[in-house]
C-alpha atoms as a PDB file:
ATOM      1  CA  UNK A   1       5.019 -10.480   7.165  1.00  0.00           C
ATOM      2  CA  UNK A   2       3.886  -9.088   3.590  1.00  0.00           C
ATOM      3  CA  UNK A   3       2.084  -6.349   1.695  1.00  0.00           C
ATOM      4  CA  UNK A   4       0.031  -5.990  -1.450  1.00  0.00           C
ATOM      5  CA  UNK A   5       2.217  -5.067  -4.085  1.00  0.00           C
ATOM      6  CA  UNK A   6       0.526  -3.430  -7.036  1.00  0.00           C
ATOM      7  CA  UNK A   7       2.742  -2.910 -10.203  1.00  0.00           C
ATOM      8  CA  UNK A   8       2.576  -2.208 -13.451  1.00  0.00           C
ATOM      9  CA  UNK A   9       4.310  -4.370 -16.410  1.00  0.00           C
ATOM     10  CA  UNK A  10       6.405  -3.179 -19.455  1.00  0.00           C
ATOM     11  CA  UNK A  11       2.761  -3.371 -21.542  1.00  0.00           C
ATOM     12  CA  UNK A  12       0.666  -0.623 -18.810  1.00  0.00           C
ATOM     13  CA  UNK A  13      -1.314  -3.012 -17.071  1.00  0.00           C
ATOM     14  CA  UNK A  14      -1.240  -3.372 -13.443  1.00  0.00           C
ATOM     15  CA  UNK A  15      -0.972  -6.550 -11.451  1.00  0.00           C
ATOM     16  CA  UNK A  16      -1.248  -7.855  -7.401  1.00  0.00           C
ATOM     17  CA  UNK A  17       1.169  -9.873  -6.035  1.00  0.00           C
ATOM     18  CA  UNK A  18       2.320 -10.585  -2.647  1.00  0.00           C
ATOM     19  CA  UNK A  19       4.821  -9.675  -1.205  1.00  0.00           C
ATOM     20  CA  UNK A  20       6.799 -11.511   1.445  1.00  0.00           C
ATOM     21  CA  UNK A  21       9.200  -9.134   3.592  1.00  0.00           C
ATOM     22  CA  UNK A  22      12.325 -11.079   4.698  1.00  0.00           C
ATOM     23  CA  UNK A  23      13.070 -10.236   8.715  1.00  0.00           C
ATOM     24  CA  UNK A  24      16.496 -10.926  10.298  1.00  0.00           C
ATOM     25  CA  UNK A  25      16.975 -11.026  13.704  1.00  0.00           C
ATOM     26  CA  UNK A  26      19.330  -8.342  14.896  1.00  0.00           C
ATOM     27  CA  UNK A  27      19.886  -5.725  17.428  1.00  0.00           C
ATOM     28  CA  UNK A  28      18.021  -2.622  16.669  1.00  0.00           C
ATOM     29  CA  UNK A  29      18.084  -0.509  20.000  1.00  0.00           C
ATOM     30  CA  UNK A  30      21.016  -0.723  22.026  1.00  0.00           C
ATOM     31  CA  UNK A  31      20.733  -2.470  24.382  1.00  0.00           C
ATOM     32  CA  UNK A  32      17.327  -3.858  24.714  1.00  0.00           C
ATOM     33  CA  UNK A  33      17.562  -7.739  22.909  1.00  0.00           C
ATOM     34  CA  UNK A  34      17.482  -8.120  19.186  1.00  0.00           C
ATOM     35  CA  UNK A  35      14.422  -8.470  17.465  1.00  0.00           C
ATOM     36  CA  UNK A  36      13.123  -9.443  14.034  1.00  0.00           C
ATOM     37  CA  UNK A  37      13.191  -6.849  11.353  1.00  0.00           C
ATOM     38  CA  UNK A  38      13.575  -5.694   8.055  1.00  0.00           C
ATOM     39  CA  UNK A  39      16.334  -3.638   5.979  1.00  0.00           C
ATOM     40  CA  UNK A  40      15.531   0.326   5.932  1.00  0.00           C
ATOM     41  CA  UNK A  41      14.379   1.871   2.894  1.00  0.00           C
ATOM     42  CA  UNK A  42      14.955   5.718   3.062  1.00  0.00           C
ATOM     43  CA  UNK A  43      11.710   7.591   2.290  1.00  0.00           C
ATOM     44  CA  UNK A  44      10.960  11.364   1.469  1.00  0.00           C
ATOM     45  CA  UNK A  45       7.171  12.319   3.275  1.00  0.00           C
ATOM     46  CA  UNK A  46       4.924  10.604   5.013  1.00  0.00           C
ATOM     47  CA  UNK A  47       1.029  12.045   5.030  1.00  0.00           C
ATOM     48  CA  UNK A  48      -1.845  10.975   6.681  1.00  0.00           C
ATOM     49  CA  UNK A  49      -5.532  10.262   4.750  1.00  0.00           C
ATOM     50  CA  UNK A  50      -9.154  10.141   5.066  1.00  0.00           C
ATOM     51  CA  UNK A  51     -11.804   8.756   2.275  1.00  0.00           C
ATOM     52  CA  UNK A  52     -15.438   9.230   3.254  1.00  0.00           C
ATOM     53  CA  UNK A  53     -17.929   6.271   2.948  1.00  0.00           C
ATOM     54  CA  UNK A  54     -19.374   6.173  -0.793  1.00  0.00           C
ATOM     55  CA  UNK A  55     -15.757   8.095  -2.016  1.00  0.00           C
ATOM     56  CA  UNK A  56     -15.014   6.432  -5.170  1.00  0.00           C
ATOM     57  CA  UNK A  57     -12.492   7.643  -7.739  1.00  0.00           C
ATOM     58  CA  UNK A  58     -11.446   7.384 -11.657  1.00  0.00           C
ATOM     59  CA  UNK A  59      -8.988   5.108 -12.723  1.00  0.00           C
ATOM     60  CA  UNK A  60      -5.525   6.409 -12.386  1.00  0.00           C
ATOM     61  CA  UNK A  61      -1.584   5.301 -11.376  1.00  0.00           C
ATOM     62  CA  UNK A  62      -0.477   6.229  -8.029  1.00  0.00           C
ATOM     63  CA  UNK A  63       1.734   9.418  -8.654  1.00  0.00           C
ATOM     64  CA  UNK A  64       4.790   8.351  -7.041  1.00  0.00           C
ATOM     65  CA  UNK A  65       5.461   5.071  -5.351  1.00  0.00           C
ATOM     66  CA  UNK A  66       4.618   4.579  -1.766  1.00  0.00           C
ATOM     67  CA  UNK A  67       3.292   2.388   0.843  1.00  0.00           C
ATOM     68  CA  UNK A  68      -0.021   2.166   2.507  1.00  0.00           C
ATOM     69  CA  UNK A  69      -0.827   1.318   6.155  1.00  0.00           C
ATOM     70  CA  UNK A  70      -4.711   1.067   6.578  1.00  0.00           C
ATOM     71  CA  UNK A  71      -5.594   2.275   9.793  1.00  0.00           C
ATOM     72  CA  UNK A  72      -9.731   1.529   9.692  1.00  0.00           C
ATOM     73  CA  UNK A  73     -12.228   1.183   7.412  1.00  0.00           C
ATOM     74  CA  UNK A  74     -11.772  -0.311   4.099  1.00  0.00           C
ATOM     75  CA  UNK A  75     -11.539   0.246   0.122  1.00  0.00           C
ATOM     76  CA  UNK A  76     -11.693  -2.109  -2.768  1.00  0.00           C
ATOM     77  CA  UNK A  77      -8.910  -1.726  -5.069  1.00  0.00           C
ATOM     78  CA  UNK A  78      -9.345  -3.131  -8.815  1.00  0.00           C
ATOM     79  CA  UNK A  79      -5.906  -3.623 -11.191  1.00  0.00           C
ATOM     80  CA  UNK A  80      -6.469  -2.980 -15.233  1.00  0.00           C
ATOM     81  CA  UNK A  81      -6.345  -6.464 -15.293  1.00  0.00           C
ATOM     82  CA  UNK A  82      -9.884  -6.560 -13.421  1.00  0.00           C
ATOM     83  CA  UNK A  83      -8.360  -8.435 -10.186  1.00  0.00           C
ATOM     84  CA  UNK A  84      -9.719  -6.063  -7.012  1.00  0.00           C
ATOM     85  CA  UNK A  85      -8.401  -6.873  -3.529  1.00  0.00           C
ATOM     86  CA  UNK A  86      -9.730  -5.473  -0.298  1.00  0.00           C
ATOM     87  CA  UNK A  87      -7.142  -3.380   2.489  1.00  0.00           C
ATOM     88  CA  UNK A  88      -8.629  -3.398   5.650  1.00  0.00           C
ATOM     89  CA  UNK A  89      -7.564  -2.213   8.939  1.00  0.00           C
ATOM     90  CA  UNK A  90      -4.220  -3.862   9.674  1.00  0.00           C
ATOM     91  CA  UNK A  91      -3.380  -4.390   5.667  1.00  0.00           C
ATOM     92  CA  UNK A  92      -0.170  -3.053   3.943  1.00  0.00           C
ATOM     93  CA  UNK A  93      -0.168  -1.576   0.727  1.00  0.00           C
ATOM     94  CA  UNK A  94       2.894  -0.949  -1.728  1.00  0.00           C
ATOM     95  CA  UNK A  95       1.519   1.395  -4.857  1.00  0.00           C
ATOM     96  CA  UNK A  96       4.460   1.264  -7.721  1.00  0.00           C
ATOM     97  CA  UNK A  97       1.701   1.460 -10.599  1.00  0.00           C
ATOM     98  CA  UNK A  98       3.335   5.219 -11.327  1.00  0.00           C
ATOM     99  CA  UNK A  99       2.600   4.680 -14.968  1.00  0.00           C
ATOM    100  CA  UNK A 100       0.299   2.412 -17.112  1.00  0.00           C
ATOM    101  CA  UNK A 101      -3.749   2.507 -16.695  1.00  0.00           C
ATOM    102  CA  UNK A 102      -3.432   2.684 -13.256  1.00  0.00           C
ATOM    103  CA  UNK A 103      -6.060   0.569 -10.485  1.00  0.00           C
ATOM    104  CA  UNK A 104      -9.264   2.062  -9.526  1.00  0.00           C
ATOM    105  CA  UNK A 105     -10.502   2.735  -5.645  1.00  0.00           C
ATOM    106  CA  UNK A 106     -13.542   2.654  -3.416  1.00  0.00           C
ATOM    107  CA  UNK A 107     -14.684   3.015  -0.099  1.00  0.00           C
ATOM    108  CA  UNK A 108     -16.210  -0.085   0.969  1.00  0.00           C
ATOM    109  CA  UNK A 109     -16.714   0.512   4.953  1.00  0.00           C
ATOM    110  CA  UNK A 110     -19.829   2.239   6.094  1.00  0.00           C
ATOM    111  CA  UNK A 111     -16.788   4.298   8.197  1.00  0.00           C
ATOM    112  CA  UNK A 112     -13.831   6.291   6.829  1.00  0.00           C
ATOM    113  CA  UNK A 113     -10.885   4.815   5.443  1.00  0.00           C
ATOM    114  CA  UNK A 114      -8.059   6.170   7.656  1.00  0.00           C
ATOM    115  CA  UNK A 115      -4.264   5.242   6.259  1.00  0.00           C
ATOM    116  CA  UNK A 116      -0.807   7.082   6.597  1.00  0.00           C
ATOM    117  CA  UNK A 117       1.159   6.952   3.992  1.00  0.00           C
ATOM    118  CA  UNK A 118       5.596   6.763   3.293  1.00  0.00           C
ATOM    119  CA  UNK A 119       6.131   8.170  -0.295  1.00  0.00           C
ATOM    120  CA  UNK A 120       9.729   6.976  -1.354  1.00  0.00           C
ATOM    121  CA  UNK A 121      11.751   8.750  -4.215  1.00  0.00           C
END
């Protein structure tokens, strides 16, 4: 498994990179079998979104860090440093570009983009 991790360095600009989650196998309800998963990370709100077709925004950082889980539709996300990756349906996005010039986004689908959303602390 992995998400899109966008970031921003010590100099303001944001960056992708990939993320690869590690998964160990373990028992996580009692006392079906173990499965594969990941270690917790404690979060504060989750909220659900919707961005009509055409919606397209200013550049800005993501005002606190959080992660993404596109639901349907899809937007085209472009770093300051001019790379732009799509999240689709199914995609997992980690925003931690809370400072810096930010990463602008559009709606690419001809249907809403649909996400929820965990903000962490």
């Amino acid at each position: 498994m992995h998400y899109h991790n966008l970031f921003a360095a010590d100099d303001g600009e944001s960056h992708w990179r990939t993320v690869d989650v590690p998964l160990e196998e373990r028992s996580f309800a009692p006392p079906a079998q173990a499965i594969f998963v990941s270690e917790a990370e404690p979060a504060v709100a989750t909220i659900f979104l919707r961005l009509d077709p055409g919606w397209n925004e200013p550049i800005h950082p993501t005002p606190k860090r959080q992660t993404l889980f596109c639901l349907g539709g899809a937007v085209r996300v472009t770093a300051s440093d001019g790379e732009a990756r799509e999240i689709g349906k199914g995609d997992v996005w980690r925003m931690e570009d809370t400072h810096g010039k930010g990463h602008h986004t559009e709606v690419i689908s001809d249907d809403a983009f649909k996400a929820a959303v965990v903000q962490f602390d």
